[in-house]
C-alpha atoms as a PDB file:
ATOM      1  CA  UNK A   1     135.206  69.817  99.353  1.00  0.00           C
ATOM      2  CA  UNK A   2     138.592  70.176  97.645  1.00  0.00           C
ATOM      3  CA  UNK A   3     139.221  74.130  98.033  1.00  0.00           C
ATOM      4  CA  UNK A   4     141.372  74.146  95.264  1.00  0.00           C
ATOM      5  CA  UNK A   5     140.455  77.797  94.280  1.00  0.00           C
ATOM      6  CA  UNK A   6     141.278  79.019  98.208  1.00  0.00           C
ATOM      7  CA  UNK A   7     144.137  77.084  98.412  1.00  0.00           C
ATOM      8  CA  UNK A   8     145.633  78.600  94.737  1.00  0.00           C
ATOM      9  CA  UNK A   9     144.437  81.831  96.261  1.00  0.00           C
ATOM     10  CA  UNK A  10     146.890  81.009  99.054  1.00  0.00           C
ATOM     11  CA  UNK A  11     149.611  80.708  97.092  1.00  0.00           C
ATOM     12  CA  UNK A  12     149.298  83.617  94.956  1.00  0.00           C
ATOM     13  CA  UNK A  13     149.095  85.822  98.430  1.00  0.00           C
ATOM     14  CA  UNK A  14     152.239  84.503  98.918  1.00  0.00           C
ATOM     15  CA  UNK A  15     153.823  85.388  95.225  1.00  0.00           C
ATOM     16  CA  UNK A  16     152.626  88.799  95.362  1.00  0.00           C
ATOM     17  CA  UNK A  17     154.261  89.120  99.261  1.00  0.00           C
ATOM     18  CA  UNK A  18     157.742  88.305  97.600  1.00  0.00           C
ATOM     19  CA  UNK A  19     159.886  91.474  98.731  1.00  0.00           C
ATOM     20  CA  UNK A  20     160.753  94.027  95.687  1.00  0.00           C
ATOM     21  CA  UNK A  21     157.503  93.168  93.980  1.00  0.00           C
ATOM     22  CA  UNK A  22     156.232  96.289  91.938  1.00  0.00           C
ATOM     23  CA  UNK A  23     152.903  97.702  91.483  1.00  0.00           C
ATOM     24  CA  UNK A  24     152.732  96.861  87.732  1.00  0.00           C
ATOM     25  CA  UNK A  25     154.362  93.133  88.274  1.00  0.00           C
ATOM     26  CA  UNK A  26     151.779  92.422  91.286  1.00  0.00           C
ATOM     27  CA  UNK A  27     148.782  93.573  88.637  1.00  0.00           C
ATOM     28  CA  UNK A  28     150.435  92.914  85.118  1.00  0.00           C
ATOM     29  CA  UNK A  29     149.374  89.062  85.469  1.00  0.00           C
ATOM     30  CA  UNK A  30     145.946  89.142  85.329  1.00  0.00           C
ATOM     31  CA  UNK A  31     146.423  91.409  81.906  1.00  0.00           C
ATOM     32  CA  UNK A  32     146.800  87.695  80.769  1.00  0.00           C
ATOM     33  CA  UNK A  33     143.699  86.418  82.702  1.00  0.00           C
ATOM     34  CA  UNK A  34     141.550  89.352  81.072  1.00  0.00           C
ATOM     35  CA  UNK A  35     142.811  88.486  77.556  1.00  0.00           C
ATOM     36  CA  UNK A  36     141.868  84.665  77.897  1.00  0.00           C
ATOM     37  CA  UNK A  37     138.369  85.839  79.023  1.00  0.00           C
ATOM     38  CA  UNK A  38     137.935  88.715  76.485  1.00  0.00           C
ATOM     39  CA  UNK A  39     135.065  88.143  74.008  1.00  0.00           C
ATOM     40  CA  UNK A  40     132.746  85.513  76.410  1.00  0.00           C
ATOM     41  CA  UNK A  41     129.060  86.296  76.594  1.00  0.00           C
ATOM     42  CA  UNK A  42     126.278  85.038  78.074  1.00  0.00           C
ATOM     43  CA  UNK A  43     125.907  81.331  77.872  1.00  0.00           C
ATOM     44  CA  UNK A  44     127.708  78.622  79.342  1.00  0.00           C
ATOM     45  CA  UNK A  45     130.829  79.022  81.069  1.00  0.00           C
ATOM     46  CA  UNK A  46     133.849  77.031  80.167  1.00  0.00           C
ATOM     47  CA  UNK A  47     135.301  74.766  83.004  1.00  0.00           C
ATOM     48  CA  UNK A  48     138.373  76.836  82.506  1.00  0.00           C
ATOM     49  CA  UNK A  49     136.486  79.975  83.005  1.00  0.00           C
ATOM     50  CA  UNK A  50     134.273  78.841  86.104  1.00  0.00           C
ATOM     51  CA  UNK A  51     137.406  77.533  88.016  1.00  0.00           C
ATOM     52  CA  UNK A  52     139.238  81.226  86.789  1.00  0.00           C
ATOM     53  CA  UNK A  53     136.185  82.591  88.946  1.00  0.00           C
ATOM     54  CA  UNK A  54     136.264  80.860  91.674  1.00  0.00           C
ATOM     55  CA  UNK A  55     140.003  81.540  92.115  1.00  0.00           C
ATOM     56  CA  UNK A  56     139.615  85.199  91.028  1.00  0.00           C
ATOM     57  CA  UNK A  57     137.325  85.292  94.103  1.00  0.00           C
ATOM     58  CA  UNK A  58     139.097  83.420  96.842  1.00  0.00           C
ATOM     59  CA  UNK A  59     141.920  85.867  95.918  1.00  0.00           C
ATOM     60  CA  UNK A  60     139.833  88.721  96.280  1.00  0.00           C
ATOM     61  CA  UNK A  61     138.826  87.019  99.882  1.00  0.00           C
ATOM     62  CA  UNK A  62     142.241  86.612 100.612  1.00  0.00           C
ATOM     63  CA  UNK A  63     143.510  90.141  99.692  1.00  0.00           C
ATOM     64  CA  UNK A  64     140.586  92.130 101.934  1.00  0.00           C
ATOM     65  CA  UNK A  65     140.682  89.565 104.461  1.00  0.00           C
ATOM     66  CA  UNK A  66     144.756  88.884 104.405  1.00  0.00           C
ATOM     67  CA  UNK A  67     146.007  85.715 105.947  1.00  0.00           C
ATOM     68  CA  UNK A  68     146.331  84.961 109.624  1.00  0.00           C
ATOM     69  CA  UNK A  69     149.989  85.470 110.664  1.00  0.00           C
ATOM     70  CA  UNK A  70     150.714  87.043 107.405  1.00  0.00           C
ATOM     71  CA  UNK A  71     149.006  90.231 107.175  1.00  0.00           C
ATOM     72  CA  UNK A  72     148.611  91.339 103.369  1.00  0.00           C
ATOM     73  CA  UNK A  73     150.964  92.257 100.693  1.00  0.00           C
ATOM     74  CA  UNK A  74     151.886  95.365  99.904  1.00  0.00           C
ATOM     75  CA  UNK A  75     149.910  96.086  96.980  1.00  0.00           C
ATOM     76  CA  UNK A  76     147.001  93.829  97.980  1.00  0.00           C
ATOM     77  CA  UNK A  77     144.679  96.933  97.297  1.00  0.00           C
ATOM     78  CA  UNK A  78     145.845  97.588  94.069  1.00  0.00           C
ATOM     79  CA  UNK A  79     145.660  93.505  92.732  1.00  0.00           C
ATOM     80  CA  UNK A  80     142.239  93.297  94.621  1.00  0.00           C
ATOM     81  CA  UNK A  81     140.814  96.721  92.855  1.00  0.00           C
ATOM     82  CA  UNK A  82     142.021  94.627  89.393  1.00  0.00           C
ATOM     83  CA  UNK A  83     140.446  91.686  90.387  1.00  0.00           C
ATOM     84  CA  UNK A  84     137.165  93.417  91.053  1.00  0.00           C
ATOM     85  CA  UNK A  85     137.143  94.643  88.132  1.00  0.00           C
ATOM     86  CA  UNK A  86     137.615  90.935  86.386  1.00  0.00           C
ATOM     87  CA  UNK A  87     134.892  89.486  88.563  1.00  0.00           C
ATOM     88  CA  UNK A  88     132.528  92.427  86.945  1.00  0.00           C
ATOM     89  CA  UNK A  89     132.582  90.351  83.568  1.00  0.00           C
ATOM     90  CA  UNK A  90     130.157  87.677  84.976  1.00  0.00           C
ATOM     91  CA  UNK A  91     129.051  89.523  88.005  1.00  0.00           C
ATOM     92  CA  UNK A  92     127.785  92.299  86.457  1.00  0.00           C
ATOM     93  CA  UNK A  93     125.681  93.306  89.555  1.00  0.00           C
ATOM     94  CA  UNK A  94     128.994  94.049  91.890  1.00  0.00           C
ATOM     95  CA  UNK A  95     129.627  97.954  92.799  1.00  0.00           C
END
């Protein structure tokens, strides 16, 4: 087990901790995510795609859970509400 997705997960905590960080500069990225994913459908899932889940969830993991010694960042609501919302696409079951 490799935990590539938690461990890029990590690191993105710890981009969107970075003092001065807006609202719309802690979301705005995954505008970018949501384009490359715009248009799939049911089928199979690109590798690209899958391992864009599996991060998209660790992250989500990450900023409900926060990391030990770290706490959260300050808009960790905010990116994880955006997140949700991304996971929705193939998850269509989530509230």
């Amino acid at each position: 087990m490799q935990l590539e997705d938690a461990r890029l997960a990590r690191a993105l905590v710890r981009v969107l901790q970075e003092p001065g960080l807006t609202s719309g500069e802690a979301t705005g990225w995954l505008d970018v995510v949501a384009e490359a994913l715009d248009g799939g459908g049911p089928g199979p899932v690109p590798v690209w795609a899958f391992n864009t889940f599996a991060t998209l969830q660790s992250l989500h993991l990450h900023l409900t859970r926060g990391i030990a010694d770290e706490g959260l960042p300050p808009h960790a609501e905010a990116v994880a509400t955006r997140v949700a919302e991304l996971l929705r696409l193939p998850y269509y079951w989530l509230a």
